[in-house]
C-alpha atoms as a PDB file:
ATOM      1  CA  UNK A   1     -12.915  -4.058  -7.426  1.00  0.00           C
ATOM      2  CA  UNK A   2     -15.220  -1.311  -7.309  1.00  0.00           C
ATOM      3  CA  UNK A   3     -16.011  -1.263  -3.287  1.00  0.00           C
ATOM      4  CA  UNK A   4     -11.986  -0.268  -2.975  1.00  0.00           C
ATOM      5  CA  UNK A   5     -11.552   1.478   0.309  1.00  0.00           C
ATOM      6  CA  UNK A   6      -8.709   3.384   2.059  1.00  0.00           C
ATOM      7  CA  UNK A   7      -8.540   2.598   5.329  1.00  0.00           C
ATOM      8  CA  UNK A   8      -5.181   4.441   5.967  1.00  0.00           C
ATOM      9  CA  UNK A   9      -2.943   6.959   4.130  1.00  0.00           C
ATOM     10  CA  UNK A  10      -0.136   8.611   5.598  1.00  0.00           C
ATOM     11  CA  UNK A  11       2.533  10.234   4.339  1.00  0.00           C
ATOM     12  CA  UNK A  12       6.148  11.342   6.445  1.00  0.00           C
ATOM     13  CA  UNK A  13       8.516  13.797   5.042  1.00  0.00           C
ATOM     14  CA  UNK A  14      12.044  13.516   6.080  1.00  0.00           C
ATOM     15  CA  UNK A  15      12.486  10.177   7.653  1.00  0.00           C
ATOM     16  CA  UNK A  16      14.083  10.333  10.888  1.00  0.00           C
ATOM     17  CA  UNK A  17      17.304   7.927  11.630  1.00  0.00           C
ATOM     18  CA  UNK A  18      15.681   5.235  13.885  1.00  0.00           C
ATOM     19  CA  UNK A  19      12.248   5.003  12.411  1.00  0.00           C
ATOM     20  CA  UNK A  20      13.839   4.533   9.394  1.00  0.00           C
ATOM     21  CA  UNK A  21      16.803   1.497  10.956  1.00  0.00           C
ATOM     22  CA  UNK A  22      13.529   0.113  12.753  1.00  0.00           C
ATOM     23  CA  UNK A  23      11.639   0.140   9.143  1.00  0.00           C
ATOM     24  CA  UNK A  24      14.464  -1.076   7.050  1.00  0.00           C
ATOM     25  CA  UNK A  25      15.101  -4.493   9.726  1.00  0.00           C
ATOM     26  CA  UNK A  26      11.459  -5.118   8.521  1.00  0.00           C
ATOM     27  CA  UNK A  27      10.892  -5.043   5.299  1.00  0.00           C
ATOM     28  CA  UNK A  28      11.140  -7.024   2.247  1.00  0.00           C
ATOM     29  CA  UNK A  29      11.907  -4.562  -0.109  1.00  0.00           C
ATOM     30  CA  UNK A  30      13.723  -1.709  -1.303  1.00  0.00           C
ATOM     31  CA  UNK A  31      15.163  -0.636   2.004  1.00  0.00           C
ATOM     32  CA  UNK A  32      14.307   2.924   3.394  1.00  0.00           C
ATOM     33  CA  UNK A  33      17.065   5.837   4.758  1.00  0.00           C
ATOM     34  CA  UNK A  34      16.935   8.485   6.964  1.00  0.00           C
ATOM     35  CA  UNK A  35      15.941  11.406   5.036  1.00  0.00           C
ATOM     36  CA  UNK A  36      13.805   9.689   3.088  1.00  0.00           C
ATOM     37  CA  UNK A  37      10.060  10.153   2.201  1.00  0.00           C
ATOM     38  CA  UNK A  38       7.426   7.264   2.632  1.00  0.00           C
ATOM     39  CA  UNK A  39       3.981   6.951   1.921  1.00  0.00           C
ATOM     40  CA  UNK A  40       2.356   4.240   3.674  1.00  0.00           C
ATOM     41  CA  UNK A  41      -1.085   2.927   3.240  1.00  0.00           C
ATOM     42  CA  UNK A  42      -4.053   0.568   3.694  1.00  0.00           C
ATOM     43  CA  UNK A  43      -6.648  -0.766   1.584  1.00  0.00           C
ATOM     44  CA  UNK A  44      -9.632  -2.601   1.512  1.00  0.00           C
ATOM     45  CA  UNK A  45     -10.289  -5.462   0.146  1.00  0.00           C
ATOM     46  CA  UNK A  46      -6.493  -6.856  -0.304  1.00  0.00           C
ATOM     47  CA  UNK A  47      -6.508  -8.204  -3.459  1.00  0.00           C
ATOM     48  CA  UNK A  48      -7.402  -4.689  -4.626  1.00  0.00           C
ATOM     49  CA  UNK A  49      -3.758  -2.996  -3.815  1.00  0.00           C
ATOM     50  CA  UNK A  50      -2.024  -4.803  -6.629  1.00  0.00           C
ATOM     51  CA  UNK A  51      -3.267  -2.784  -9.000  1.00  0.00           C
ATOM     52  CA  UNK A  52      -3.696   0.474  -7.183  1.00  0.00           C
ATOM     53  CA  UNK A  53       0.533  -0.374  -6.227  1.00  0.00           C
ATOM     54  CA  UNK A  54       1.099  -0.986  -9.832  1.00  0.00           C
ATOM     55  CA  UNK A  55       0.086   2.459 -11.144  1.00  0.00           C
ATOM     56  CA  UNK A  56       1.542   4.161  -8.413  1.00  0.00           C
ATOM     57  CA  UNK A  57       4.889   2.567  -9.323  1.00  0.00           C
ATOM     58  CA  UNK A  58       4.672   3.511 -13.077  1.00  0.00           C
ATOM     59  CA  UNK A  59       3.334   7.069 -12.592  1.00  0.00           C
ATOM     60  CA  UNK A  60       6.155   8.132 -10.538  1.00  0.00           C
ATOM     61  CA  UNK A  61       9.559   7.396  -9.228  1.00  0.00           C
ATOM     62  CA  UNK A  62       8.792   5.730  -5.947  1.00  0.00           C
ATOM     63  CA  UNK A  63      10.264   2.437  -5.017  1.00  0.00           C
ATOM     64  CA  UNK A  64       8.426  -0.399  -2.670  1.00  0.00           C
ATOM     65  CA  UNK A  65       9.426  -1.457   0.293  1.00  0.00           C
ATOM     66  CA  UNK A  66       6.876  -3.231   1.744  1.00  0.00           C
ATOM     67  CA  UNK A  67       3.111  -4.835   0.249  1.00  0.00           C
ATOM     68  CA  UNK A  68       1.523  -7.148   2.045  1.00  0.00           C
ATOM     69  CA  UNK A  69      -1.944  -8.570   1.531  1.00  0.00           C
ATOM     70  CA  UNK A  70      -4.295 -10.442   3.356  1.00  0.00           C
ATOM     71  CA  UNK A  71      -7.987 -11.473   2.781  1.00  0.00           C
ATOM     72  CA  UNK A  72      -9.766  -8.177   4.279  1.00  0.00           C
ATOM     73  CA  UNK A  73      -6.863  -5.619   3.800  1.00  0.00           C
ATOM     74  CA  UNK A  74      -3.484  -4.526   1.984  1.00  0.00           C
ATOM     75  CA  UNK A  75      -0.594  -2.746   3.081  1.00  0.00           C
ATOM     76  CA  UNK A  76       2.030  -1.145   1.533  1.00  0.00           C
ATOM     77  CA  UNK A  77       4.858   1.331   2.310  1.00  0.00           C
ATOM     78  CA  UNK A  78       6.567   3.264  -0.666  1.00  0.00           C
ATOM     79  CA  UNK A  79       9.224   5.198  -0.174  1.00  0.00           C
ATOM     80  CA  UNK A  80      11.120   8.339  -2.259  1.00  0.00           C
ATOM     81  CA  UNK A  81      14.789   8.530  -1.533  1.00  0.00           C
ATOM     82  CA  UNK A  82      14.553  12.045  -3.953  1.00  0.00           C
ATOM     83  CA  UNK A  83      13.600  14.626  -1.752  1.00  0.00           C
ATOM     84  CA  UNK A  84      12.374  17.903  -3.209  1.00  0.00           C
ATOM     85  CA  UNK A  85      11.107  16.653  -7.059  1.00  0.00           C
ATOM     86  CA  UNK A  86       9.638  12.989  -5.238  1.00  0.00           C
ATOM     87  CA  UNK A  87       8.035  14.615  -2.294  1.00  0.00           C
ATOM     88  CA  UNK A  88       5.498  15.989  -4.700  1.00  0.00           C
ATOM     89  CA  UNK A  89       5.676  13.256  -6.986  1.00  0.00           C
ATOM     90  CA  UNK A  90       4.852  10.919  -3.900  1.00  0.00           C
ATOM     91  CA  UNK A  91       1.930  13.727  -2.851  1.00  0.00           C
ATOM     92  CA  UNK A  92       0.484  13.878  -6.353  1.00  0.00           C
ATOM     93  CA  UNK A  93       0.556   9.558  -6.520  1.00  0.00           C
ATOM     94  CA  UNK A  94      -1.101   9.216  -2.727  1.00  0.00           C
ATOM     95  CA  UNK A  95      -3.898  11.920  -4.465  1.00  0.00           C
ATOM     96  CA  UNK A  96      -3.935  10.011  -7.513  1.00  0.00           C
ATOM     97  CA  UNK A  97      -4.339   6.328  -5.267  1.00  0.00           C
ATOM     98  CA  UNK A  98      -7.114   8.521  -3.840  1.00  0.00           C
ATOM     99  CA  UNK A  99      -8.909   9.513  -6.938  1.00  0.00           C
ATOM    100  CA  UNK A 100      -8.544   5.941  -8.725  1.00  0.00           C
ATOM    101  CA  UNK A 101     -10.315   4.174  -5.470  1.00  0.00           C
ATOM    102  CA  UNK A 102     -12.952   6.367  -5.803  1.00  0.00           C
ATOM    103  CA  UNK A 103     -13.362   5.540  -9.772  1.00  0.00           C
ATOM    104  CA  UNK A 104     -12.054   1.866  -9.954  1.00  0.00           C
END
C-alpha cells in the first residue's frame, strides 16, 4: 500500500437538484440531496481505498454513497448532508485522504 495514488479528487458544494436525482438513481448507498456536499474521488491501486474510506468515515461525519473497486482503481463518492460545520469537515478529510496517501 505504499504506491497509493490519487487519480481524482473533487469536491462540489451545494448540490444542485438534478445532479443530485441523477446521482441518487445510481448509487448503492446513503442517497445524496440537493443541497448537499460530496466529495468524490479516485484511487490507485483499488484495494487501497478501503482503508483510506475507512478513516475518512471515522474522522468526520460524512456518509458513503458510493465505493466501488476494481483491480487498477477505486472510486468513491461521500457525501455531507450538514452544510456549513461538514463542508469543512469534508475539506479537512479530502486534505487529510491527501496527506495519508502520501504517508501510507
Amino acid at each position: 500500500m505504499s504506491d497509493i495514488q490519487i487519480r481524482a479528487l473533487m469536491q462540489i458544494d451545494n448540490l444542485q437538484p438534478k445532479f443530485a436525482a441523477y446521482n441518487g438513481a445510481t448509487v448503492q448507498g446513503s442517497v445524496p440531496l440537493s443541497g448537499d456536499t460530496v466529495l468524490i474521488g479516485e484511487f490507485a491501486p483499488g484495494n487501497g481505498v478501503f482503508s483510506l474510506i475507512d478513516r475518512a468515515l471515522k474522522a468526520s461525519s460524512v456518509e458513503a454513497t458510493t465505493q466501488l473497486v476494481e483491480r487498477e482503481f477505486g472510486f468513491f463518492i461521500l457525501r455531507s448532508p450538514q452544510m456549513p460545520r461538514s463542508v469543512r469537515r469534508v475539506t479537512r478529510c479530502s486534505q487529510s485522504l491527501a496527506q495519508l496517501c502520501r504517508t501510507v
